[in-house]
C-alpha atoms as a PDB file:
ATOM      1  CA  UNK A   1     -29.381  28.422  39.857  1.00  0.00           C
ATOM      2  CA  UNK A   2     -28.146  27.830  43.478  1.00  0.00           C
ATOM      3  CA  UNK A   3     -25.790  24.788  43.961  1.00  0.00           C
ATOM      4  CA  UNK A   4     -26.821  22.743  47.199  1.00  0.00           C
ATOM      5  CA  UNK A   5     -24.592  23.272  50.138  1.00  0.00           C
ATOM      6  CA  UNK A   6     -24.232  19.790  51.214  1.00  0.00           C
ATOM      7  CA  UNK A   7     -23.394  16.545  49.515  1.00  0.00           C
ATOM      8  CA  UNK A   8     -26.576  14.890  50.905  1.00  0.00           C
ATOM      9  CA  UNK A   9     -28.611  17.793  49.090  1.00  0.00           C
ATOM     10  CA  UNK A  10     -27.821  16.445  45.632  1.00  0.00           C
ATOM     11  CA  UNK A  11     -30.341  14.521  44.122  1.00  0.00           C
ATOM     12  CA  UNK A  12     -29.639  11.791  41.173  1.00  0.00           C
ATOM     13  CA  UNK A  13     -31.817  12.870  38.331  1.00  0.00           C
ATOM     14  CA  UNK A  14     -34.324  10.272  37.460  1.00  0.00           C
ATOM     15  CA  UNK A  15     -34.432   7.735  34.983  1.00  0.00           C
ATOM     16  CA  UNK A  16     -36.843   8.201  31.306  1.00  0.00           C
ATOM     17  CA  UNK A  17     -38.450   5.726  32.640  1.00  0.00           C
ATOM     18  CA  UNK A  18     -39.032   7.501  35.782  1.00  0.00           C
ATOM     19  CA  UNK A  19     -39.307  10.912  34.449  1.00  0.00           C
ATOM     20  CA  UNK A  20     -42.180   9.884  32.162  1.00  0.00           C
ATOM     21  CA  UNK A  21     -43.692   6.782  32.937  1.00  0.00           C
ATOM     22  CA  UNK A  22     -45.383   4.465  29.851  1.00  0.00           C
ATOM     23  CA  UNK A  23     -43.198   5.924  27.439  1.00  0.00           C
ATOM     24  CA  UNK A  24     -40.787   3.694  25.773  1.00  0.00           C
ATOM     25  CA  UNK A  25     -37.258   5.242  25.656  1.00  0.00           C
ATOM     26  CA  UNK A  26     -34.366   3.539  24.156  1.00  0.00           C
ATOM     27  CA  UNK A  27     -31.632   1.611  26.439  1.00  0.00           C
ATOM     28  CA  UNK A  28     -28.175   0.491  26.555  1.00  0.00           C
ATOM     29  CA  UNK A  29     -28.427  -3.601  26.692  1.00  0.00           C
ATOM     30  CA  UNK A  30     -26.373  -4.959  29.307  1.00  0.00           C
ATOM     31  CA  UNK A  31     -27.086  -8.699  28.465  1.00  0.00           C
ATOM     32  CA  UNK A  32     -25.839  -9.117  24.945  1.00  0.00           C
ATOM     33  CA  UNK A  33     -25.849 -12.833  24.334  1.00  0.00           C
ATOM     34  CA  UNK A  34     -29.179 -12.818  21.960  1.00  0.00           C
ATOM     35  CA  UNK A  35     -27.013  -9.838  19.726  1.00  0.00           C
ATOM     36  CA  UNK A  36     -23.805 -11.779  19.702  1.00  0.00           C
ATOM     37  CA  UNK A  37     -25.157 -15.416  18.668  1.00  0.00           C
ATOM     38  CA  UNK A  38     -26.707 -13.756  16.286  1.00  0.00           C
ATOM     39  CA  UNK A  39     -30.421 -14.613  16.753  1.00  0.00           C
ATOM     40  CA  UNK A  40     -32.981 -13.335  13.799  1.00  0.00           C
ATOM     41  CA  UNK A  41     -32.053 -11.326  11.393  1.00  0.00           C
ATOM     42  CA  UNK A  42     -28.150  -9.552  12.167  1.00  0.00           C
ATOM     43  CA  UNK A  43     -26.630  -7.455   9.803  1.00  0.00           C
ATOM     44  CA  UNK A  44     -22.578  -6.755  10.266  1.00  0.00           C
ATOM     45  CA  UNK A  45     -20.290  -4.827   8.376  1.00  0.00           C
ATOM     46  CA  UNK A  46     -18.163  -5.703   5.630  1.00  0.00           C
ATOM     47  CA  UNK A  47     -14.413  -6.152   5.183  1.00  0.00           C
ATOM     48  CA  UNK A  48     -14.250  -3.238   3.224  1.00  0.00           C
ATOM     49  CA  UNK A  49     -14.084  -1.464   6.238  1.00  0.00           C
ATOM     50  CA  UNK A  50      -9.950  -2.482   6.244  1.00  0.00           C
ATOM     51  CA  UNK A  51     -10.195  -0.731   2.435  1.00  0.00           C
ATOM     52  CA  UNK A  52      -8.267   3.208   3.813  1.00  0.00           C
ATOM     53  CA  UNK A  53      -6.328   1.387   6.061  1.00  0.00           C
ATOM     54  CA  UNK A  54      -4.452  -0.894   3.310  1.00  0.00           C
ATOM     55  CA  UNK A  55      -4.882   1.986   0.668  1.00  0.00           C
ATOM     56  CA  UNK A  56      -2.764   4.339   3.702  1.00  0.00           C
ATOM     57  CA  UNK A  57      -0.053   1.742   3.896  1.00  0.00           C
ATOM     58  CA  UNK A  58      -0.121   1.020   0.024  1.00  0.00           C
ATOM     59  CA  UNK A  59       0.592   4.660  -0.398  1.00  0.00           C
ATOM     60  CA  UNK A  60       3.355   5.056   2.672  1.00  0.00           C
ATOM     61  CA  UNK A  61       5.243   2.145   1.197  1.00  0.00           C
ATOM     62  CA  UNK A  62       5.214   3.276  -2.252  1.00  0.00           C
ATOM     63  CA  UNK A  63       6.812   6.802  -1.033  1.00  0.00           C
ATOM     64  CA  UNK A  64       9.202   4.956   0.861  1.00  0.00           C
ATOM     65  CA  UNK A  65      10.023   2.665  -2.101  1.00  0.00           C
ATOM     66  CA  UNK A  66      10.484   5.250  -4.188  1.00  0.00           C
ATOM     67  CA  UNK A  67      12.799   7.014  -2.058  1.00  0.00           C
ATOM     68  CA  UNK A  68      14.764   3.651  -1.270  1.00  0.00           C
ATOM     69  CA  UNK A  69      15.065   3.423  -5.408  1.00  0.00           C
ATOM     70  CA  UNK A  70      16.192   6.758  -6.211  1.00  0.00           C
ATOM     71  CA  UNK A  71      19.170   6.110  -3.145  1.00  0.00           C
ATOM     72  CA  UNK A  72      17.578   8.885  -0.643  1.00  0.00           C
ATOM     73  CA  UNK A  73      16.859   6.441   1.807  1.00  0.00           C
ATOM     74  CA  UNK A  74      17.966   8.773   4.654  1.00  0.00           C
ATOM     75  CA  UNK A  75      15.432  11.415   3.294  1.00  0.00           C
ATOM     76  CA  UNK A  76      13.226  13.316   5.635  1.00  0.00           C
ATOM     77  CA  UNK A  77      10.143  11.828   3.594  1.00  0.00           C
ATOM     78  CA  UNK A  78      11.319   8.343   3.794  1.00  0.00           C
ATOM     79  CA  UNK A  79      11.852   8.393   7.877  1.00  0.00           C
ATOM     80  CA  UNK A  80       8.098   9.522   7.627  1.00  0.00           C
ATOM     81  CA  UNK A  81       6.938   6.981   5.786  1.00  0.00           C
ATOM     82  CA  UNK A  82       8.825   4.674   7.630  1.00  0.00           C
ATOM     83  CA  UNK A  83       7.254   5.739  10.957  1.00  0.00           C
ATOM     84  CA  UNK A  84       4.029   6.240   9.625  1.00  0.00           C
ATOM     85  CA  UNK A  85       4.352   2.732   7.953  1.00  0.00           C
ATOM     86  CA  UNK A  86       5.667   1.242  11.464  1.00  0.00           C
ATOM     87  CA  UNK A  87       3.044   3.271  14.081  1.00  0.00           C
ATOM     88  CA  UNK A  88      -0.080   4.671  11.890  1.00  0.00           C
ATOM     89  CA  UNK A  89      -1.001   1.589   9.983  1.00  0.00           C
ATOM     90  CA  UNK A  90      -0.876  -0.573  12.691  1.00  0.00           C
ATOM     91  CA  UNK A  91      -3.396   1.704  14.942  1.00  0.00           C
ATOM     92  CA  UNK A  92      -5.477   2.068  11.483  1.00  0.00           C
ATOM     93  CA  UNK A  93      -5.383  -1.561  11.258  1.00  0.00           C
ATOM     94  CA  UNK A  94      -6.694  -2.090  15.121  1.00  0.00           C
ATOM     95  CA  UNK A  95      -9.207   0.389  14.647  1.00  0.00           C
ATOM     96  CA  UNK A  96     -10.742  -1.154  11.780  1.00  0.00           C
ATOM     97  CA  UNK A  97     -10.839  -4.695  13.428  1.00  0.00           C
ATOM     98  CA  UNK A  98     -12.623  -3.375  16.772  1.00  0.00           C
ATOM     99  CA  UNK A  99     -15.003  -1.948  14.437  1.00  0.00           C
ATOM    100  CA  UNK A 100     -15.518  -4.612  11.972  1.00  0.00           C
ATOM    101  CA  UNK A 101     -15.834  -6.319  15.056  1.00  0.00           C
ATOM    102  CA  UNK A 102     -18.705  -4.457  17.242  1.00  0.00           C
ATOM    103  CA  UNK A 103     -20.475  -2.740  14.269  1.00  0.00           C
ATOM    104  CA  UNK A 104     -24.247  -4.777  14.019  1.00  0.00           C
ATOM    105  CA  UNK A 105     -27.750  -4.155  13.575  1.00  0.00           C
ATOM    106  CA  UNK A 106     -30.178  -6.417  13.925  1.00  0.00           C
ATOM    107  CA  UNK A 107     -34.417  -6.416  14.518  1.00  0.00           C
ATOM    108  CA  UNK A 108     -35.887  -7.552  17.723  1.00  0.00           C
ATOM    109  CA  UNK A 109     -38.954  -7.718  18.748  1.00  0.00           C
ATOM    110  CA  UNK A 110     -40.609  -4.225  18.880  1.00  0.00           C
ATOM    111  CA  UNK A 111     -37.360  -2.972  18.511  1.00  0.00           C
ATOM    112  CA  UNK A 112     -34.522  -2.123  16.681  1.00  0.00           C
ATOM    113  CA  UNK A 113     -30.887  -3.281  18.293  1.00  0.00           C
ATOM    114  CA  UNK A 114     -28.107  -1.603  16.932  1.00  0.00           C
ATOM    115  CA  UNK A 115     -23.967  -0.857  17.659  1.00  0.00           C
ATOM    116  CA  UNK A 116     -22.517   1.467  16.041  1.00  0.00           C
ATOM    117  CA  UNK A 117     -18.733   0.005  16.745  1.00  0.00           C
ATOM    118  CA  UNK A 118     -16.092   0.651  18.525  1.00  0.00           C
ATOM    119  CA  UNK A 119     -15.669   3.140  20.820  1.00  0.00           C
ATOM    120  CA  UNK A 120     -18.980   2.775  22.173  1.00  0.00           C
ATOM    121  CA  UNK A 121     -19.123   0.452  24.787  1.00  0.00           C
ATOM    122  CA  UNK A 122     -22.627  -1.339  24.766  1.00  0.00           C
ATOM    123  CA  UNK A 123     -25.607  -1.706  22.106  1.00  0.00           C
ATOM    124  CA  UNK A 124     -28.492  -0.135  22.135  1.00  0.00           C
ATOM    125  CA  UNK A 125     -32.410  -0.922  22.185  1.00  0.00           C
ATOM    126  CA  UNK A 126     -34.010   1.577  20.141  1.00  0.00           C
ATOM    127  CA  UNK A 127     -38.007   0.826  20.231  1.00  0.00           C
ATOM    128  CA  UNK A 128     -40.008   0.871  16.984  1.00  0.00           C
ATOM    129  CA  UNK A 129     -42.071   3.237  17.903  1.00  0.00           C
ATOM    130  CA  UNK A 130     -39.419   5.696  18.468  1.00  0.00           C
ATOM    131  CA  UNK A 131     -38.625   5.354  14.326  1.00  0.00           C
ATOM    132  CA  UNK A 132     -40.093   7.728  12.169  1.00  0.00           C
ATOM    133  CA  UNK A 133     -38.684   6.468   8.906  1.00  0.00           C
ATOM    134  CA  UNK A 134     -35.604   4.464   7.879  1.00  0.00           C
ATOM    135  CA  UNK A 135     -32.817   5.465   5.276  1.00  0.00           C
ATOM    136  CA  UNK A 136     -29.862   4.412   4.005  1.00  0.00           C
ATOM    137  CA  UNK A 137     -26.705   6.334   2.453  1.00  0.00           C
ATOM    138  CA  UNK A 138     -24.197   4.942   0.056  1.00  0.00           C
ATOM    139  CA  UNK A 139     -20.887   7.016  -1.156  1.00  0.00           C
ATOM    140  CA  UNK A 140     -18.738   5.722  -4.373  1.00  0.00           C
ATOM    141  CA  UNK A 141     -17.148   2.794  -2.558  1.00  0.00           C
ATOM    142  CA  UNK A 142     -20.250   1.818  -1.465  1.00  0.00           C
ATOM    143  CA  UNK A 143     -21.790   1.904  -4.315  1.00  0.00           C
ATOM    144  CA  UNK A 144     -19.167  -0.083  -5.782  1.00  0.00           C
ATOM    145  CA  UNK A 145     -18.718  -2.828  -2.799  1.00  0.00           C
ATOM    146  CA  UNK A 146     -22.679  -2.959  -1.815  1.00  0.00           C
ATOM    147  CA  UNK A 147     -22.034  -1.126   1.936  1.00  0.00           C
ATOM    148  CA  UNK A 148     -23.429   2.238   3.279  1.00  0.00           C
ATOM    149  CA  UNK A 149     -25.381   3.469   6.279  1.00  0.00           C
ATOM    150  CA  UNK A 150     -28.156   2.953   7.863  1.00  0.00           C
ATOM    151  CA  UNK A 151     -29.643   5.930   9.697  1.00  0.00           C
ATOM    152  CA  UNK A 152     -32.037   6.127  11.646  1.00  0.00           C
ATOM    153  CA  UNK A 153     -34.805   8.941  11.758  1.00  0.00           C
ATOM    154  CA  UNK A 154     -36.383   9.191  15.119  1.00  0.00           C
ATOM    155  CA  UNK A 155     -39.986  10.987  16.246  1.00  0.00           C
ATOM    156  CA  UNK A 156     -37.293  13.300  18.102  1.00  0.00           C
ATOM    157  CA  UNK A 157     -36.166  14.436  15.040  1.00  0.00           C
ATOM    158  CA  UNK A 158     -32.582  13.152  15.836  1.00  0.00           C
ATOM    159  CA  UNK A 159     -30.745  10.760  13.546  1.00  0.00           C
ATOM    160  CA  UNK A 160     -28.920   7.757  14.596  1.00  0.00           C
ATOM    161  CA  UNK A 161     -26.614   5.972  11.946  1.00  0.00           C
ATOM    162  CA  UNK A 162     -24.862   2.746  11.770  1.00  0.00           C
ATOM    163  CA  UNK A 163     -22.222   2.770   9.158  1.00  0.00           C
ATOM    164  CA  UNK A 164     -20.182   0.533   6.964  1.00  0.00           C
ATOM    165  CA  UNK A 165     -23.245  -2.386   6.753  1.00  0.00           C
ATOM    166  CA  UNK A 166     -23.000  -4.836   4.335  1.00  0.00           C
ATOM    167  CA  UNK A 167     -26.621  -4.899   2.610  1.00  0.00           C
ATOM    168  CA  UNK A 168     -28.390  -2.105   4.729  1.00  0.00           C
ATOM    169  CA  UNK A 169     -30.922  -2.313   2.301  1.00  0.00           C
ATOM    170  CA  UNK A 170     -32.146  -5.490   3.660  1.00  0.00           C
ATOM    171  CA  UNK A 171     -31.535  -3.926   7.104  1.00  0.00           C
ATOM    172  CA  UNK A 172     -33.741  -0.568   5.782  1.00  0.00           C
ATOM    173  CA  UNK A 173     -36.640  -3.146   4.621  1.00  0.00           C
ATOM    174  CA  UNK A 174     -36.504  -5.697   7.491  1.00  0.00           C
ATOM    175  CA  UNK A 175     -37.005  -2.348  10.064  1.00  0.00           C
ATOM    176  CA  UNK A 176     -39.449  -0.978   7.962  1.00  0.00           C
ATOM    177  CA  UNK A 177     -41.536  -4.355   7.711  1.00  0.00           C
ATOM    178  CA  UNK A 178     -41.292  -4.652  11.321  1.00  0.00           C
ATOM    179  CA  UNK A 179     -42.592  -1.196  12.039  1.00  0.00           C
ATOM    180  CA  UNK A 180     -45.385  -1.895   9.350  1.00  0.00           C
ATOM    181  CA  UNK A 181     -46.301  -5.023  11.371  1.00  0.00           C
ATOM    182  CA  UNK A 182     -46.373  -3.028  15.440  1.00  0.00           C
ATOM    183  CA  UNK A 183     -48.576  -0.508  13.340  1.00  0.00           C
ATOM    184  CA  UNK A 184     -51.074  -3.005  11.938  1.00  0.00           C
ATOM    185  CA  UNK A 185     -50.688  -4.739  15.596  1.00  0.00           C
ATOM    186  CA  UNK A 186     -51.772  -0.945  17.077  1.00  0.00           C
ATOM    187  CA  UNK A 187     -54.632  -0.507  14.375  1.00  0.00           C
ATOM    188  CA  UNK A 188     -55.968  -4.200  15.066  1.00  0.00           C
ATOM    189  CA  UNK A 189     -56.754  -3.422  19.021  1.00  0.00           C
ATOM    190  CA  UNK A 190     -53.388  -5.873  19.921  1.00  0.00           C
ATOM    191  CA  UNK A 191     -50.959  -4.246  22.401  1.00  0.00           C
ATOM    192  CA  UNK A 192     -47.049  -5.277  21.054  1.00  0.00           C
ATOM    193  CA  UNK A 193     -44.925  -7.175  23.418  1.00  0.00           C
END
């Protein structure tokens, strides 16, 4: 492929929107005021999300205690602890709270609006339509503390997931309803919104 040989040669490649008109595409939402008062249903995540972040420091301390008992305070092991204690839990700790605070899901009309946390900057419209089916995977903890993730199977065949939701089964069933209703909307002659 040749490159163009002036600036004014490159072209900026077109939109989905422009590349194939009257399909629905999904799209980063600029205005985010409906997602963050929560209208309809929103599903968050829950504080378990801080769980490997206090389990970390737990442990750290514990080595470091256990050095400070035994009088090797000025062990290699115990500076490490120290330091991870004093710069790694802290930056686990921020982590988690950005994410606890940006993770959310929640179903709007003809579509699905989702962010999957921090460091993503904005959420995302995903249209129904776009959906092929909805599931949701739990490991021990969740089992345990009723959180997993929601993923999300698209016609594409790619997979977008939202993880650390408390209740994604309701999530799962609310999408699933709503995709149920644009079908029977489709089947009955209306046109969705």
């Amino acid at each position: 492929m040749a490159l163009p040989k002036r600036v004014a040669d490159l072209q900026p490649e077109p939109s989905p929107e422009e590349a194939r008109p009257g399909v629905r595409h999904a799209h980063p939402v600029a205005d985010v005021t409906g997602f963050e008062a929560g209208e309809g249903a929103n599903w968050r995540p829950s504080w378990q999300i801080f769980l490997p972040t206090l389990a970390i420091g737990l442990l750290y301390f514990g080595v470091w205690g256990y050095f400070h008992l035994i009088g090797r305070a000025e062990a290699s092991l115990s500076r490490l602890s120290l330091i991870v204690l004093g710069v790694g839990v802290p930056l686990l700790a921020v982590h988690a709270f950005l994410r606890y605070q940006t993770i959310r899901i929640q179903v709007v009309e003809n579509a699905v609006r989702y962010h999957p946390g921090w460091p993503k900057d904005m959420p995302v419209d995903m249209p129904l339509e776009l959906i092929d089916r909805v599931k949701v995977r739990k490991g021990i903890s969740g089992r345990l503390f009723g959180l997993g993730t929601l993923v999300l199977h698209l016609t594409s065949g790619q997979k977008v997931a939202v993880t650390d939701l408390r209740w994604p089964e309701e999530a799962r069933d609310a999408i699933e309803n709503a995709m149920k209703s644009e079908v029977a909307q489709v089947q009955a002659g209306v046109q969705p919104a």
